[in-house]
PDB file of N, CA and C in Angstrom:
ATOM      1  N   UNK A   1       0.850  -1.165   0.000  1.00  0.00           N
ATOM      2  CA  UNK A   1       0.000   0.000   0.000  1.00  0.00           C
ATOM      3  C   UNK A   1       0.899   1.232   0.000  1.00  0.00           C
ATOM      4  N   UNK A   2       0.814   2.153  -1.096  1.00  0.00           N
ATOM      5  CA  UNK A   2       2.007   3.618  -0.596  1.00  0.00           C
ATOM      6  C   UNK A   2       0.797   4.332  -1.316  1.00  0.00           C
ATOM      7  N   UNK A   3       1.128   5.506  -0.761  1.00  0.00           N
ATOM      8  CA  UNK A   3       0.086   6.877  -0.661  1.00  0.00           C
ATOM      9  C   UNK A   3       0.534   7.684  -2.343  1.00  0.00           C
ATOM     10  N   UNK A   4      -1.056   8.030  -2.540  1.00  0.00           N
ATOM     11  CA  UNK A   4      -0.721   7.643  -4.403  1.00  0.00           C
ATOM     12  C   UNK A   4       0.680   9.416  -4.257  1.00  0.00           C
ATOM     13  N   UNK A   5       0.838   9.129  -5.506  1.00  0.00           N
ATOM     14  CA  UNK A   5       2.091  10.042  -5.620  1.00  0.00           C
ATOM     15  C   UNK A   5       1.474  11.427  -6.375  1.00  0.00           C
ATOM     16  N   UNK A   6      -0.161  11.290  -6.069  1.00  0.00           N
ATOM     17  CA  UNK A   6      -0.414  12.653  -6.921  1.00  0.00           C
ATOM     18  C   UNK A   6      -0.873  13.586  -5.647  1.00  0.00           C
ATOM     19  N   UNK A   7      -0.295  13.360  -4.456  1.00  0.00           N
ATOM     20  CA  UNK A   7      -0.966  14.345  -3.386  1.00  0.00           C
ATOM     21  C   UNK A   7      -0.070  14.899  -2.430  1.00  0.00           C
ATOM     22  N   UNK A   8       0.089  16.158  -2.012  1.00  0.00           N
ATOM     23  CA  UNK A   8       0.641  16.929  -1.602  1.00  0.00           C
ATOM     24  C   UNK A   8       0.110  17.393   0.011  1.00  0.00           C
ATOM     25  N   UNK A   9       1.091  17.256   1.299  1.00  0.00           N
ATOM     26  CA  UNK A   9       0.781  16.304   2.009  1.00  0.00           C
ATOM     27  C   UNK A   9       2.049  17.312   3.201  1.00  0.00           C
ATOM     28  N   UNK A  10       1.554  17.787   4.239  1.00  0.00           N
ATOM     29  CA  UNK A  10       2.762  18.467   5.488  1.00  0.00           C
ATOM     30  C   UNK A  10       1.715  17.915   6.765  1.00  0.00           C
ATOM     31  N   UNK A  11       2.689  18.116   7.387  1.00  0.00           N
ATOM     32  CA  UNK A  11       2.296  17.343   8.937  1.00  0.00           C
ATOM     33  C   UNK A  11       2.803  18.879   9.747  1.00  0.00           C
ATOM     34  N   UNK A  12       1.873  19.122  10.833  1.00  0.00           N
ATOM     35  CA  UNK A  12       1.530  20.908  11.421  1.00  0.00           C
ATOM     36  C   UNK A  12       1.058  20.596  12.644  1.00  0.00           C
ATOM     37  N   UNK A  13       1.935  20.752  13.938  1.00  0.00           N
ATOM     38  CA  UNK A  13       1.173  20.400  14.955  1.00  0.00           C
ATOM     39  C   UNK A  13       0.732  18.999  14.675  1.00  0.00           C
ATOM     40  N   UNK A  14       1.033  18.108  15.065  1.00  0.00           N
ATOM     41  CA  UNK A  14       0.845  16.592  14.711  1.00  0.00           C
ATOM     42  C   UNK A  14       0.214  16.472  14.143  1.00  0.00           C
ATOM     43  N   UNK A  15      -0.661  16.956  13.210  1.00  0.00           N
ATOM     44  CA  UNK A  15      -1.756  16.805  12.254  1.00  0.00           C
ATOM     45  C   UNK A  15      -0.767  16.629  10.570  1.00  0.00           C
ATOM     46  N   UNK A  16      -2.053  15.542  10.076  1.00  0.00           N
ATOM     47  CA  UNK A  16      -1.159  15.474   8.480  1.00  0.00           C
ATOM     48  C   UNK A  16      -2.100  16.623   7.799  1.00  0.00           C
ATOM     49  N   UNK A  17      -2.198  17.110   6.740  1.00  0.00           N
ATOM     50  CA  UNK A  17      -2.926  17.882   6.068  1.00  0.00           C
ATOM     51  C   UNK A  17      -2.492  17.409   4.727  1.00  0.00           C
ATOM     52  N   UNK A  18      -3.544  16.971   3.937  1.00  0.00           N
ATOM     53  CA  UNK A  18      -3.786  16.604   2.405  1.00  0.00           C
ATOM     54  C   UNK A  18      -3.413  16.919   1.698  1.00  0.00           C
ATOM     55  N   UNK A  19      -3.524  17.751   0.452  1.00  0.00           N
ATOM     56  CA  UNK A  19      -4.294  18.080  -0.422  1.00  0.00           C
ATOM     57  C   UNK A  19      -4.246  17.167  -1.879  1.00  0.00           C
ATOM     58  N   UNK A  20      -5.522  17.280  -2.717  1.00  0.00           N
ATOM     59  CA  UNK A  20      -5.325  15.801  -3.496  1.00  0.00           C
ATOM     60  C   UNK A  20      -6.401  16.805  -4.680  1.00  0.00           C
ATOM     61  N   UNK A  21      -5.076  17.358  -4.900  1.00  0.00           N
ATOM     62  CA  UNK A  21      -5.357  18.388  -6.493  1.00  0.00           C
ATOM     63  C   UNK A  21      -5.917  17.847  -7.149  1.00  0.00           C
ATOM     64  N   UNK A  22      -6.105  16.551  -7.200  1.00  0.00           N
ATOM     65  CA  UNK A  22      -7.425  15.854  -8.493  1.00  0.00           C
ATOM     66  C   UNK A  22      -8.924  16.416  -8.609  1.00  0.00           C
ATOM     67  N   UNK A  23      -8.934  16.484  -6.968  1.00  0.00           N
ATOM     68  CA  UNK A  23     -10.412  16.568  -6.282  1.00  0.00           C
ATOM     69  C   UNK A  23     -10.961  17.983  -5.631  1.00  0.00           C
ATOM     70  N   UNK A  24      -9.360  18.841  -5.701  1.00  0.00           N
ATOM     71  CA  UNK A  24      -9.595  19.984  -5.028  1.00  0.00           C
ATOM     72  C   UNK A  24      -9.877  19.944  -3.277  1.00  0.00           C
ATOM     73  N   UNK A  25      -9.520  19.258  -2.868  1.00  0.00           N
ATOM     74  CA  UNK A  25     -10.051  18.399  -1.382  1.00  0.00           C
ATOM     75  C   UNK A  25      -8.637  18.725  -0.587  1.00  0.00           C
ATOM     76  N   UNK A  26      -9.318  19.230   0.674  1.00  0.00           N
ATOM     77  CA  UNK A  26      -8.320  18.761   1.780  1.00  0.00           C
ATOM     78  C   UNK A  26      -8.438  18.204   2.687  1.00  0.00           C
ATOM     79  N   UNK A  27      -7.792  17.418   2.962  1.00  0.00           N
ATOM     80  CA  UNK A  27      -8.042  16.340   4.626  1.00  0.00           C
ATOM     81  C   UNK A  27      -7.048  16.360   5.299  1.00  0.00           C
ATOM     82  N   UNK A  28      -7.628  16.376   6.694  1.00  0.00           N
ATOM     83  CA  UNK A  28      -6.993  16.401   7.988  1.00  0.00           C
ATOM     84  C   UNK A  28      -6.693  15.850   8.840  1.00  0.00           C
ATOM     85  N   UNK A  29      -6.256  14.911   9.361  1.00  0.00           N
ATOM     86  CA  UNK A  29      -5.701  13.566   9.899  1.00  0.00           C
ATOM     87  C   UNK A  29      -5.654  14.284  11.256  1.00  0.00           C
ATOM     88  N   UNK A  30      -6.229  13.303  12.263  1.00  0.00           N
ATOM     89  CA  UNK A  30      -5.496  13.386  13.844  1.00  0.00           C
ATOM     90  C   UNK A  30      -4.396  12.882  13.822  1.00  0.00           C
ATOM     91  N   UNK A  31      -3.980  12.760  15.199  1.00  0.00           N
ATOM     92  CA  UNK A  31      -2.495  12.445  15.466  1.00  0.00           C
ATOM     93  C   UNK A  31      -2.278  10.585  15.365  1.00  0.00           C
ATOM     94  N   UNK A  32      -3.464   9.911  15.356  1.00  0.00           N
ATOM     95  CA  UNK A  32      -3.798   8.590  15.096  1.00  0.00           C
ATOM     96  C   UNK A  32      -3.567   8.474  13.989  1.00  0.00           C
ATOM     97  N   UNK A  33      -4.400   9.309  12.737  1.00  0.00           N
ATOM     98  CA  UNK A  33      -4.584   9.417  11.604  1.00  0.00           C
ATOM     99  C   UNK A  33      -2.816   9.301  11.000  1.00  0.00           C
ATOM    100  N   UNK A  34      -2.615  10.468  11.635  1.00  0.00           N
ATOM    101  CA  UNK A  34      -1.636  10.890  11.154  1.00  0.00           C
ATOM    102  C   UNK A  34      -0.043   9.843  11.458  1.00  0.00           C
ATOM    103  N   UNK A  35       0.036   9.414  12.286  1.00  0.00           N
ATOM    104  CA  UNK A  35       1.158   8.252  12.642  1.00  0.00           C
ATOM    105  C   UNK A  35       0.677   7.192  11.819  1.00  0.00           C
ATOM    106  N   UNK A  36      -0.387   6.354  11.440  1.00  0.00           N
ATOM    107  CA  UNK A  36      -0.743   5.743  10.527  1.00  0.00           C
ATOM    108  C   UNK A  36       0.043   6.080   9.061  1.00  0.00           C
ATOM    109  N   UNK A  37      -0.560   7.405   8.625  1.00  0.00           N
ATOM    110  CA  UNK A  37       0.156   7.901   7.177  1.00  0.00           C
ATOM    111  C   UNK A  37       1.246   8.130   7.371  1.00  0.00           C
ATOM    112  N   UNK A  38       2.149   8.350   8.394  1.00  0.00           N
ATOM    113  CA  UNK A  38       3.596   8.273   8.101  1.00  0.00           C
ATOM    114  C   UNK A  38       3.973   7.009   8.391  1.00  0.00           C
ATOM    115  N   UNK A  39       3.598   6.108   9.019  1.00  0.00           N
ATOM    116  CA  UNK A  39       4.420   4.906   8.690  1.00  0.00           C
ATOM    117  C   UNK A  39       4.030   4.235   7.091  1.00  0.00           C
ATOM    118  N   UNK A  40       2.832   4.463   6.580  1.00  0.00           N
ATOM    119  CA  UNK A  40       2.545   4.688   5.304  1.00  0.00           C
ATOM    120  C   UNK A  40       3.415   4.637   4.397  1.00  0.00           C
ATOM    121  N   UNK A  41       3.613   6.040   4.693  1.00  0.00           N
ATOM    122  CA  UNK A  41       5.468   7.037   3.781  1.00  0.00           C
ATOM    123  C   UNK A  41       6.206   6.014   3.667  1.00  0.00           C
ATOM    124  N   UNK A  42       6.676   5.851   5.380  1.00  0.00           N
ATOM    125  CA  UNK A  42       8.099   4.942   5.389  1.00  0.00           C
ATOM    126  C   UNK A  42       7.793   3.645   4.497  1.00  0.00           C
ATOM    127  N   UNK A  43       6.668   2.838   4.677  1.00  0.00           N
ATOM    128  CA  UNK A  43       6.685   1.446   3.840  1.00  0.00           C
ATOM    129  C   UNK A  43       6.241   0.800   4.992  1.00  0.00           C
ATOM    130  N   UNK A  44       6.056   1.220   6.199  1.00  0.00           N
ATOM    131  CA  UNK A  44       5.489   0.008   6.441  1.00  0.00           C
ATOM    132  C   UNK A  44       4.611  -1.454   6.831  1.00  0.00           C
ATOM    133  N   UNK A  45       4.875  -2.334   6.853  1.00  0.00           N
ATOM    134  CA  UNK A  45       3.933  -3.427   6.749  1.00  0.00           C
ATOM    135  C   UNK A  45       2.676  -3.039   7.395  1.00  0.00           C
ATOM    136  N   UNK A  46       1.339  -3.535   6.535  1.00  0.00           N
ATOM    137  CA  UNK A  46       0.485  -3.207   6.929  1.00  0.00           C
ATOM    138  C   UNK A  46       0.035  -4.084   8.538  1.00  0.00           C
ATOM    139  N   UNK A  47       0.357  -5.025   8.604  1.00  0.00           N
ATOM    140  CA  UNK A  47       0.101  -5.866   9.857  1.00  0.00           C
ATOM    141  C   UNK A  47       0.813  -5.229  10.924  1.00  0.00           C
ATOM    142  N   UNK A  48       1.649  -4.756  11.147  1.00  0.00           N
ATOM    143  CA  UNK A  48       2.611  -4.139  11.817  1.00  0.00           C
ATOM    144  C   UNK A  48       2.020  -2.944  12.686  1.00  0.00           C
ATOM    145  N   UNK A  49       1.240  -1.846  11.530  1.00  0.00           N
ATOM    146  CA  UNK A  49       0.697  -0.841  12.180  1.00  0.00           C
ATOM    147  C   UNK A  49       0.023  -0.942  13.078  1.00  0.00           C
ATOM    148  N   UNK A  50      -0.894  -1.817  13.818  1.00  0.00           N
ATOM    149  CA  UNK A  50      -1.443  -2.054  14.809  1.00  0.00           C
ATOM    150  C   UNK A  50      -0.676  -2.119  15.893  1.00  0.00           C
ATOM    151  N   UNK A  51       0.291  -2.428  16.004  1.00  0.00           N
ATOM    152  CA  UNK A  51       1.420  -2.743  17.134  1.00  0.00           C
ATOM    153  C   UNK A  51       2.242  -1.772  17.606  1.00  0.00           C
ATOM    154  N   UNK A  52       2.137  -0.847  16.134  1.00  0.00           N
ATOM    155  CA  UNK A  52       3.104   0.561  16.488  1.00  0.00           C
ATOM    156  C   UNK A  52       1.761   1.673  17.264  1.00  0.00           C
ATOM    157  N   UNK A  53       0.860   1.583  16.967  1.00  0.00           N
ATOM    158  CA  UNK A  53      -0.466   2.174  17.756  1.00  0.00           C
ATOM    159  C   UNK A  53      -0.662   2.011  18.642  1.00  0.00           C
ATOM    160  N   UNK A  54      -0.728   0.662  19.432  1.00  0.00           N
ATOM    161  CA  UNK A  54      -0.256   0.015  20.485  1.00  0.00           C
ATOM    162  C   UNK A  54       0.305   0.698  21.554  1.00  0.00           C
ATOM    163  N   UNK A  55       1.658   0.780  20.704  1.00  0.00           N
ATOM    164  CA  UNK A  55       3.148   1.332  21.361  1.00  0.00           C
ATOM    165  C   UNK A  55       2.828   2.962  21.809  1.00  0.00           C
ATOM    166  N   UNK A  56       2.447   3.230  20.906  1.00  0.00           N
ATOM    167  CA  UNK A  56       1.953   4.767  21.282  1.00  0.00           C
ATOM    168  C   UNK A  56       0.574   5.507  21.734  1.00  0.00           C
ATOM    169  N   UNK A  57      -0.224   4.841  21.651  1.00  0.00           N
ATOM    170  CA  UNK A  57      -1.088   5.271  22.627  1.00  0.00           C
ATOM    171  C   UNK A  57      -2.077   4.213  23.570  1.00  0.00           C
ATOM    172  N   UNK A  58      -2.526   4.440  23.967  1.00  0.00           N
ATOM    173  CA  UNK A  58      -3.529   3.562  25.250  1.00  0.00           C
ATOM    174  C   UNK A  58      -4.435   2.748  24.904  1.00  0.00           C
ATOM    175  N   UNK A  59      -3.885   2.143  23.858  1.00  0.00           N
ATOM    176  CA  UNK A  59      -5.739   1.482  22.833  1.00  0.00           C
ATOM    177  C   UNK A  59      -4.777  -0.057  23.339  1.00  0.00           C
ATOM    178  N   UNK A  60      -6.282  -1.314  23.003  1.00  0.00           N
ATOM    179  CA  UNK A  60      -5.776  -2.460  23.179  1.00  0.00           C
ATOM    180  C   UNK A  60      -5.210  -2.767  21.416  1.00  0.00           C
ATOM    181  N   UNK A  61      -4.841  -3.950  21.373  1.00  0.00           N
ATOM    182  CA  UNK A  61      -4.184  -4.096  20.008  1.00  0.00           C
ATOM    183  C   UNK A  61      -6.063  -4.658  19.015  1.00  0.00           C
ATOM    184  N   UNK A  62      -6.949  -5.332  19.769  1.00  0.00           N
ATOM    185  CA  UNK A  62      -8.134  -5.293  18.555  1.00  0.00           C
ATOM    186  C   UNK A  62      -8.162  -4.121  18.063  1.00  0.00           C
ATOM    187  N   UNK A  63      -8.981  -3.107  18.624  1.00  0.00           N
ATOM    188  CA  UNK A  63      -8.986  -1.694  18.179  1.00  0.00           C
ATOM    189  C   UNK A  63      -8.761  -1.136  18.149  1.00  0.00           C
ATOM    190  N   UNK A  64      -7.009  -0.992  18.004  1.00  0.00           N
ATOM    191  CA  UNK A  64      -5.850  -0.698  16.659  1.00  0.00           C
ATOM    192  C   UNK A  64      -5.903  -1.421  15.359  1.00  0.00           C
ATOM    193  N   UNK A  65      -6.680  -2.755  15.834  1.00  0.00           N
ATOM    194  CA  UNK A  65      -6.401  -3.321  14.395  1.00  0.00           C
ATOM    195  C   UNK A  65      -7.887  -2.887  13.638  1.00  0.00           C
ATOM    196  N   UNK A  66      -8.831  -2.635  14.248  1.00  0.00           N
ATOM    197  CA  UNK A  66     -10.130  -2.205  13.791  1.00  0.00           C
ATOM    198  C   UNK A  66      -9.903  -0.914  12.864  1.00  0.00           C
ATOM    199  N   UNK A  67      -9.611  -0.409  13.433  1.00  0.00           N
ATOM    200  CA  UNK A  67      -9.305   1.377  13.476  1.00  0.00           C
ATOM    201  C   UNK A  67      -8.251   1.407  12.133  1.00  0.00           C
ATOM    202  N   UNK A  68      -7.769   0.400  11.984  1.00  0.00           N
ATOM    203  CA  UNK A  68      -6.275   0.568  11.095  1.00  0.00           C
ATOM    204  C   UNK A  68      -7.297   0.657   9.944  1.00  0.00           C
ATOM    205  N   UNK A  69      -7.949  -0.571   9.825  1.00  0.00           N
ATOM    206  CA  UNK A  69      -8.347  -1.266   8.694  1.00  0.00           C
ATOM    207  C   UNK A  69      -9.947  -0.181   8.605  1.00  0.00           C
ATOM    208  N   UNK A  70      -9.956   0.035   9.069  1.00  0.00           N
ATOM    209  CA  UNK A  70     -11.370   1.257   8.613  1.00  0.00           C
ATOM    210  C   UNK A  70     -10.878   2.284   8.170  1.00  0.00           C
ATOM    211  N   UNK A  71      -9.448   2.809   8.539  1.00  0.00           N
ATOM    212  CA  UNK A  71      -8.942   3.787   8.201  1.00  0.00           C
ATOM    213  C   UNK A  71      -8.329   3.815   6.716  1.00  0.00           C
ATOM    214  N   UNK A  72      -7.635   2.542   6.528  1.00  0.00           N
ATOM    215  CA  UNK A  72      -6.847   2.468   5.310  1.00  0.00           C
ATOM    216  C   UNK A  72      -8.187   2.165   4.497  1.00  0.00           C
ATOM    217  N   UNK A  73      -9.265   1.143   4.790  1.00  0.00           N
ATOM    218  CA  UNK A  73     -10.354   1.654   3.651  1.00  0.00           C
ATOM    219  C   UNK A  73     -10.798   2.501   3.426  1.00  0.00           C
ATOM    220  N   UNK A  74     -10.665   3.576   4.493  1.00  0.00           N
ATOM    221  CA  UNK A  74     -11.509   4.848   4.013  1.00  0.00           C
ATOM    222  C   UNK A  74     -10.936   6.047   3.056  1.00  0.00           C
ATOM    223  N   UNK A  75      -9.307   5.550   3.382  1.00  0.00           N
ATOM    224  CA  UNK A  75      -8.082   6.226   2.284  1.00  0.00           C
ATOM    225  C   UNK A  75      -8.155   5.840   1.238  1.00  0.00           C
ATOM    226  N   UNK A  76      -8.265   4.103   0.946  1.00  0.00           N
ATOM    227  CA  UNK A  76      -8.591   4.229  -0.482  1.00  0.00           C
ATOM    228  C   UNK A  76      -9.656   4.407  -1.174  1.00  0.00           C
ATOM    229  N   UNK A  77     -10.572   4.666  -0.564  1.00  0.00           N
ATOM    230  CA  UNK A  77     -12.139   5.305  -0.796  1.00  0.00           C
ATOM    231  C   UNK A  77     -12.019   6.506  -1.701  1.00  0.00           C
ATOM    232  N   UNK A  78     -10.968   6.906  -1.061  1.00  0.00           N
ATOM    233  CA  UNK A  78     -10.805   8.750  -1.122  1.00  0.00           C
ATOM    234  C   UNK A  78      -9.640   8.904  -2.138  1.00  0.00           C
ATOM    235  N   UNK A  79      -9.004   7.385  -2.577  1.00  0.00           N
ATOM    236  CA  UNK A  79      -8.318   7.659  -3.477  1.00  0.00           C
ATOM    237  C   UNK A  79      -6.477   8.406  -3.429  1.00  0.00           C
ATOM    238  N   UNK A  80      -6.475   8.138  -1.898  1.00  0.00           N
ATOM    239  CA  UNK A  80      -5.088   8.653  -1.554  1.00  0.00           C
ATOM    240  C   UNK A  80      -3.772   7.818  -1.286  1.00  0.00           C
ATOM    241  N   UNK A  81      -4.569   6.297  -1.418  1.00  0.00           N
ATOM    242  CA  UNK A  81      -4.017   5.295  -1.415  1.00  0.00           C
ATOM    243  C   UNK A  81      -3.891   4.855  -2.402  1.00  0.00           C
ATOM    244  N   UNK A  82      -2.954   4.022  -3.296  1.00  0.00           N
ATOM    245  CA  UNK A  82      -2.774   2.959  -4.498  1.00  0.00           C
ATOM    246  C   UNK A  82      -2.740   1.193  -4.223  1.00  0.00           C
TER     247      UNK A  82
END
């Protein structure tokens, strides 16, 4: 999964911020959101991300893994994913 290469994309105050010039759209990621899409960036494994969520905030590992997978469908919904 890597984040399509047509979108333009800064992280501000832990927040990611979008933009996805196809659509004219901007989106705004929490700090959940947003550690998700940068391990994204880096590459990595999608199974993995649950564990690094884990690591960083107070959730059990199901719903990190819930949360992952609603999230990354809802990215490629939106077309920011490939």
């Amino acid at each position: 999964m890597k984040i399509s290469k047509a979108l333009a994309w800064r992280v501000i105050a832990e927040n990611a911020y979008i933009v996805d010039p196809r659509t004219s759209e901007l989106h705004e990621m929490n700090g959940t959101a947003t550690l998700i899409w940068k391990l994204l960036e880096r590459g990595e494994e999608l199974e993995k991300i649950p564990e690094r969520l884990c690591d960083e905030f107070d959730v059990d590992c199901e719903t990190a893994k819930s949360d992952t997978v609603k999230l990354i469908n809802r990215m490629k919904e939106l077309s920011l994913l490939e």
